[in-house]
PDB file of N, CA and C in Angstrom:
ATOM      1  N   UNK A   1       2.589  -9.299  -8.633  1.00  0.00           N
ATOM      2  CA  UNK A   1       2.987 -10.590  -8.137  1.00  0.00           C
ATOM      3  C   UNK A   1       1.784 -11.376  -7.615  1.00  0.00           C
ATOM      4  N   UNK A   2       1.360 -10.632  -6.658  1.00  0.00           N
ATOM      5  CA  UNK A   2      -0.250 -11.711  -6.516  1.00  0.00           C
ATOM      6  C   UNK A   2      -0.888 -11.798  -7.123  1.00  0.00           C
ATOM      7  N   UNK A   3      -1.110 -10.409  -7.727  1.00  0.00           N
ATOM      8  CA  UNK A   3      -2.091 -10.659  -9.138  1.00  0.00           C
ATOM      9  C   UNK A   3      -2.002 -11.956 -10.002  1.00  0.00           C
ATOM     10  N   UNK A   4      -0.415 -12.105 -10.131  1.00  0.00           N
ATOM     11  CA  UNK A   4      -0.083 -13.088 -11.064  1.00  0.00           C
ATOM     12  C   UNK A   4      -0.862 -14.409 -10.442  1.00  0.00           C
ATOM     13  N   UNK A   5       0.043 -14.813  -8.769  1.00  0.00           N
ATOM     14  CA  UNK A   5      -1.033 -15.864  -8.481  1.00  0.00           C
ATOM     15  C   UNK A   5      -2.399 -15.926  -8.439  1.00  0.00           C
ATOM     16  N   UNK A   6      -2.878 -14.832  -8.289  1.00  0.00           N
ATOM     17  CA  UNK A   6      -4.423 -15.519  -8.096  1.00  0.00           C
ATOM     18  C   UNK A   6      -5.299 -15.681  -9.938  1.00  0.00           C
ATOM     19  N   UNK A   7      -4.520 -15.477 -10.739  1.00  0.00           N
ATOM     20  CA  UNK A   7      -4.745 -15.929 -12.481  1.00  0.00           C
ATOM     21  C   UNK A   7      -4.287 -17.839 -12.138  1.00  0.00           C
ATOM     22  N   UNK A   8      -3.767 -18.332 -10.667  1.00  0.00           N
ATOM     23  CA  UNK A   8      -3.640 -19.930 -10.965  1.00  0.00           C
ATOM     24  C   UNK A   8      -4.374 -20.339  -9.469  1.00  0.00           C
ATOM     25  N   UNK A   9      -4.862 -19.531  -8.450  1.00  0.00           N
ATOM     26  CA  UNK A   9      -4.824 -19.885  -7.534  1.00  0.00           C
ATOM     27  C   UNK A   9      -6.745 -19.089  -7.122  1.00  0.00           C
ATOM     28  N   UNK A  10      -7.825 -19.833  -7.775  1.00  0.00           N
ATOM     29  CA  UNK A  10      -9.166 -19.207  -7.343  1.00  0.00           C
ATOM     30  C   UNK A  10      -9.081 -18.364  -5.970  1.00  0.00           C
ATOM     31  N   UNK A  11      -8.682 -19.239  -5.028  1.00  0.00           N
ATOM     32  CA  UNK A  11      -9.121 -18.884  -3.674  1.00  0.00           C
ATOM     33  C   UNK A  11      -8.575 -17.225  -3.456  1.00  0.00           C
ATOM     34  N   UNK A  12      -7.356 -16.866  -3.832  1.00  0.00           N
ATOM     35  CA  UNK A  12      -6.925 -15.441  -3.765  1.00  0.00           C
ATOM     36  C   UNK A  12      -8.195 -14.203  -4.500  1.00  0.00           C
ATOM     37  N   UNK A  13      -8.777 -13.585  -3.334  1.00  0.00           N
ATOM     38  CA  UNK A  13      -9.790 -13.148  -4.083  1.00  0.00           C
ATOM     39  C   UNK A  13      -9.348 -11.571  -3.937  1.00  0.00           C
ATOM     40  N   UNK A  14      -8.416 -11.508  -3.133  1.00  0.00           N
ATOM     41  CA  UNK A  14      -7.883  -9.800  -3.089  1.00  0.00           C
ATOM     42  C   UNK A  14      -6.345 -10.122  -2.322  1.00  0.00           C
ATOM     43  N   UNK A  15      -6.259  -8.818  -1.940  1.00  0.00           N
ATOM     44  CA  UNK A  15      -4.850  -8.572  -1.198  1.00  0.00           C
ATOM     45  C   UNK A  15      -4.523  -7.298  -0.562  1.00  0.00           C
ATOM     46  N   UNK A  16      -3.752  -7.087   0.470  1.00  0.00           N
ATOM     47  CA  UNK A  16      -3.827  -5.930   0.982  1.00  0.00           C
ATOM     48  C   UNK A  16      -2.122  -5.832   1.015  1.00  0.00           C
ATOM     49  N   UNK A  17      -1.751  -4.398   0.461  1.00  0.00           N
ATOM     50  CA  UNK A  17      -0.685  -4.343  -0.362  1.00  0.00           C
ATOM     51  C   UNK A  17       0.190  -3.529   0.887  1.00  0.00           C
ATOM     52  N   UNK A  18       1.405  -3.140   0.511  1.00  0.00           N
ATOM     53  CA  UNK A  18       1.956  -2.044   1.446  1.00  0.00           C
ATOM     54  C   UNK A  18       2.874  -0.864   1.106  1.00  0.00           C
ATOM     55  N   UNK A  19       2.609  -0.133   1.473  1.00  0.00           N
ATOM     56  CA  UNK A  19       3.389   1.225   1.149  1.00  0.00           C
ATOM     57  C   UNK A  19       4.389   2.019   1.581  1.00  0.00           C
ATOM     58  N   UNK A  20       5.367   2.600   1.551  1.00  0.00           N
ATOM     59  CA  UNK A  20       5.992   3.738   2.454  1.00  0.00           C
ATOM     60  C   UNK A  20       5.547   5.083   2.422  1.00  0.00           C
ATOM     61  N   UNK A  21       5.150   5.695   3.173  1.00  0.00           N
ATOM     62  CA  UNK A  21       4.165   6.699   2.828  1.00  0.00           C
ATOM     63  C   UNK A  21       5.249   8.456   2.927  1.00  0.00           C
ATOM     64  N   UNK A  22       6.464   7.853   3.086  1.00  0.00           N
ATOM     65  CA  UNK A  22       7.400   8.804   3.465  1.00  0.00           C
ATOM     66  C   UNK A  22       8.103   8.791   1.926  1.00  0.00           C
ATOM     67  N   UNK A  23       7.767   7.822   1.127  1.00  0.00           N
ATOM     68  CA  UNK A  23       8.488   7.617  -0.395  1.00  0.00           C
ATOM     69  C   UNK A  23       7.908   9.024  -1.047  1.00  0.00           C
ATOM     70  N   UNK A  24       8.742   9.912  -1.764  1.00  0.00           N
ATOM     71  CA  UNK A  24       8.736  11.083  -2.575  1.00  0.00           C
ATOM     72  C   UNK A  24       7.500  10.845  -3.862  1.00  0.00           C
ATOM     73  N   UNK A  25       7.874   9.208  -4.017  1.00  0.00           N
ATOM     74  CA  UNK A  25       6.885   9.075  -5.130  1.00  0.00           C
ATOM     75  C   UNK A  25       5.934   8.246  -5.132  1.00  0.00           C
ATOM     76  N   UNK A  26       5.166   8.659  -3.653  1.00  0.00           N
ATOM     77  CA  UNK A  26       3.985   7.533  -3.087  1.00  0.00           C
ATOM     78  C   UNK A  26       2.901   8.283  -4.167  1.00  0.00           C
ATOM     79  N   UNK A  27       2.608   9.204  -4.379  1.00  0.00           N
ATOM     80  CA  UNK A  27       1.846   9.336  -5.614  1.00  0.00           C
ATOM     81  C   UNK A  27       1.801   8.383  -6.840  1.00  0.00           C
ATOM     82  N   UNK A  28       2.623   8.492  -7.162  1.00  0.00           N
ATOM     83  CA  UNK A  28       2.909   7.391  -8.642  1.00  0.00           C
ATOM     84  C   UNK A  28       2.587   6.102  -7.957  1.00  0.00           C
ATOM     85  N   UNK A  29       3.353   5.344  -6.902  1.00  0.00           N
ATOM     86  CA  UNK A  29       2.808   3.697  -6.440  1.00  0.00           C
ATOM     87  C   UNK A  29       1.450   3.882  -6.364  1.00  0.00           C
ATOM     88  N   UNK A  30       0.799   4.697  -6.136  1.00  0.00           N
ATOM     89  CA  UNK A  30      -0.521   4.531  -5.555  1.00  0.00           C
ATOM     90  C   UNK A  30      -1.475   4.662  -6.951  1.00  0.00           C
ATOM     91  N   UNK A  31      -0.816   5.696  -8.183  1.00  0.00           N
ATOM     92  CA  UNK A  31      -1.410   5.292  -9.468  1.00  0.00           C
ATOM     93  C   UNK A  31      -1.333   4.408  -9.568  1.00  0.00           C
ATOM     94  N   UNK A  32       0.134   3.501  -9.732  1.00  0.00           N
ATOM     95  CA  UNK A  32       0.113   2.304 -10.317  1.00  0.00           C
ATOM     96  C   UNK A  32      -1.040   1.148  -9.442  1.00  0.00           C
ATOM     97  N   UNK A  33      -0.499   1.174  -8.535  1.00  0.00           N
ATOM     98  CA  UNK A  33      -1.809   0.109  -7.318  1.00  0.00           C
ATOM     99  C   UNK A  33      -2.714   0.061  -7.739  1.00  0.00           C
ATOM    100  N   UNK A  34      -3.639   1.550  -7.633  1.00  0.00           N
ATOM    101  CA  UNK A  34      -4.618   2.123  -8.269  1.00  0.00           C
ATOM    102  C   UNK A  34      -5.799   0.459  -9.410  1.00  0.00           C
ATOM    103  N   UNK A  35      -4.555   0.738 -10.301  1.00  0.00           N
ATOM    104  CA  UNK A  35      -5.249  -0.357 -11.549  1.00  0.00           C
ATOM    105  C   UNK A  35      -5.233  -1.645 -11.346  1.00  0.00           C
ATOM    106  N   UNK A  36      -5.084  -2.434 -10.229  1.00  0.00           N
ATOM    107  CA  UNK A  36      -5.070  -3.489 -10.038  1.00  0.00           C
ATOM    108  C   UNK A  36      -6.072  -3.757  -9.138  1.00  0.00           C
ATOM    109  N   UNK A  37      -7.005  -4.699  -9.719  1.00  0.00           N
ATOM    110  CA  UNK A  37      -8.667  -4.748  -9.102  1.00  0.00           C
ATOM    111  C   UNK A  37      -8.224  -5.736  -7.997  1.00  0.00           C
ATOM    112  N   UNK A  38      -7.701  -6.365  -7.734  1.00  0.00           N
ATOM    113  CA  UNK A  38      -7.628  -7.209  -6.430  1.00  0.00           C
ATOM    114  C   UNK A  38      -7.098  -6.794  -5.491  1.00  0.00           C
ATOM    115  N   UNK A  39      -6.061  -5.414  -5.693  1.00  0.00           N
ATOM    116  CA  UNK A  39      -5.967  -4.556  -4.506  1.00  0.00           C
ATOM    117  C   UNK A  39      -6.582  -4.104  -3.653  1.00  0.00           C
ATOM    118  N   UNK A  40      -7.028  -4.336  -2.294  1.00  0.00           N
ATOM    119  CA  UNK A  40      -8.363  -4.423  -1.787  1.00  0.00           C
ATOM    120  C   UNK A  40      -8.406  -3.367  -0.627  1.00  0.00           C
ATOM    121  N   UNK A  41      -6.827  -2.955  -0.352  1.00  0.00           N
ATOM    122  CA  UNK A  41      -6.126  -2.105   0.648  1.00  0.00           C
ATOM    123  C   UNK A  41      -4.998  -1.725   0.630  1.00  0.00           C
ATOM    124  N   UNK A  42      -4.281  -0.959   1.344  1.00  0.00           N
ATOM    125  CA  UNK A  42      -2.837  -0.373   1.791  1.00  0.00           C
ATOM    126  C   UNK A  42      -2.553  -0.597   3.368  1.00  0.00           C
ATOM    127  N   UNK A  43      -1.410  -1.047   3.935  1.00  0.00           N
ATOM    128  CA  UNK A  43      -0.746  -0.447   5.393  1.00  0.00           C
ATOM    129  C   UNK A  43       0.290  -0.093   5.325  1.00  0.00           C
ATOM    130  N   UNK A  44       0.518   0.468   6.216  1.00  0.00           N
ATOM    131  CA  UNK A  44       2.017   0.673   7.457  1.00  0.00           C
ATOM    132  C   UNK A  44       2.172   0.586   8.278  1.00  0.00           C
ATOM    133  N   UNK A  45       3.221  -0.361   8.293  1.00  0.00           N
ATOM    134  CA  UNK A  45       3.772  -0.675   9.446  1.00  0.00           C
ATOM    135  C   UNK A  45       4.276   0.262  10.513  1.00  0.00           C
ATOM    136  N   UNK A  46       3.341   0.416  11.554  1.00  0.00           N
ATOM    137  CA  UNK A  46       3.557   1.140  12.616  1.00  0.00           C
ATOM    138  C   UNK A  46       4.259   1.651  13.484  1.00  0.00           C
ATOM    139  N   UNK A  47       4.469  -0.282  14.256  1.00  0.00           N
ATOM    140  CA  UNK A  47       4.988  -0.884  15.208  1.00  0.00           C
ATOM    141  C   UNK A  47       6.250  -0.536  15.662  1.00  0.00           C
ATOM    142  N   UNK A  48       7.256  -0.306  14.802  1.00  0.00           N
ATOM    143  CA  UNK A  48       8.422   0.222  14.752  1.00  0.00           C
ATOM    144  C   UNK A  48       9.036   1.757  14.656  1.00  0.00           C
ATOM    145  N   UNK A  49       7.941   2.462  14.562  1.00  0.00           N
ATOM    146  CA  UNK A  49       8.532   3.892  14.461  1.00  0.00           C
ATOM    147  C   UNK A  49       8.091   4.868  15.409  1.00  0.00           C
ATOM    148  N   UNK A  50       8.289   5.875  15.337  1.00  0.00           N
ATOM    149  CA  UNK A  50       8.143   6.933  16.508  1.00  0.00           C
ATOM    150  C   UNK A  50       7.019   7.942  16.491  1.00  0.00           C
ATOM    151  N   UNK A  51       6.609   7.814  17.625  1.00  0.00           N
ATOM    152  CA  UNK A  51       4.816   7.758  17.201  1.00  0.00           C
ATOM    153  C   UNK A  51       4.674   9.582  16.466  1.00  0.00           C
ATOM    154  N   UNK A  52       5.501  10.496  16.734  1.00  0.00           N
ATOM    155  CA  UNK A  52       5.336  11.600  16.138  1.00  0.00           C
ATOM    156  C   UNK A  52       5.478  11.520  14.340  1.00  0.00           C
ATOM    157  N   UNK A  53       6.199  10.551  14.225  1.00  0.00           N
ATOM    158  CA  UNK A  53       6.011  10.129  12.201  1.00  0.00           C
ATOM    159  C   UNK A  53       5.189  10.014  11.594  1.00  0.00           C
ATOM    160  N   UNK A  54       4.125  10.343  12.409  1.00  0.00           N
ATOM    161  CA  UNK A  54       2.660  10.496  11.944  1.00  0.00           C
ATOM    162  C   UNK A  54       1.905  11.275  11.625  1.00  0.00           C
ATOM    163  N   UNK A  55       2.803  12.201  12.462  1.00  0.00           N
ATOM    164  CA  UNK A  55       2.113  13.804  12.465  1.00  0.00           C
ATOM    165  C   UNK A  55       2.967  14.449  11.265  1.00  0.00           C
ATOM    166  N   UNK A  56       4.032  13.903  10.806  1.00  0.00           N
ATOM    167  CA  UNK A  56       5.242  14.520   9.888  1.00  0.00           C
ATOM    168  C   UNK A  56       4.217  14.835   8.864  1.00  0.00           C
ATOM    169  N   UNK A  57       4.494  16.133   8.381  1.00  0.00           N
ATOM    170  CA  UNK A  57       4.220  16.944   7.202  1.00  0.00           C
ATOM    171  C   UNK A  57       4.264  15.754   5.675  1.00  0.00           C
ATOM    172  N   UNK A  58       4.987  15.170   5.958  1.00  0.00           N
ATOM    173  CA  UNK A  58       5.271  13.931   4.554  1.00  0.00           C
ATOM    174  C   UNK A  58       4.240  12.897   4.680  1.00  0.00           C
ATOM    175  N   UNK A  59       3.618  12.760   5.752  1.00  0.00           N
ATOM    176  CA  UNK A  59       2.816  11.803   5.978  1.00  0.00           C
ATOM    177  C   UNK A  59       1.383  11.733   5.736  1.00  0.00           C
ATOM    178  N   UNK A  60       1.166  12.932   6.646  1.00  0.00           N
ATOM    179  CA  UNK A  60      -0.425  13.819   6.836  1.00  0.00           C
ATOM    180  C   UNK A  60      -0.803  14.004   5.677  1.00  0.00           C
ATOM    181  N   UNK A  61      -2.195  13.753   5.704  1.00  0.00           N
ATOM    182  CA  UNK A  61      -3.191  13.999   4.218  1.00  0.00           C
ATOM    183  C   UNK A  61      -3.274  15.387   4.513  1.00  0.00           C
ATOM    184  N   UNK A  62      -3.264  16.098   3.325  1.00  0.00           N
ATOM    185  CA  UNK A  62      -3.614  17.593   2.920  1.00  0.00           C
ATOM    186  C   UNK A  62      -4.394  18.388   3.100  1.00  0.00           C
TER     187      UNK A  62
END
């Protein structure tokens, strides 16, 4: 989708995308992301959850 705009819109020179990192198939989004050169980053949204969801086994890098 941004990709698309910034093919009409110069000034879009990247974008910082977002993820669920609790999704079963955050592997695959993150291939797909992966190939899109203006992808410049990932977040999550924090703010709202319970600060131990961080430490969750689904979350934590390996």
């Amino acid at each position: 989708m941004v990709s698309a705009l910034a093919e009409d819109y110069y000034c879009i020179a990247g974008y910082v995308g977002w993820c669920d990192l609790s999704d079963p198939s955050l592997p695959d989004h993150l291939q797909r992301l992966n190939t899109d050169p203006l992808l410049v980053g990932l977040r999550y949204d924090v703010s709202d959850i319970d600060g131990d969801y961080l430490l969750d086994s689904m979350v934590s890098s390996p």
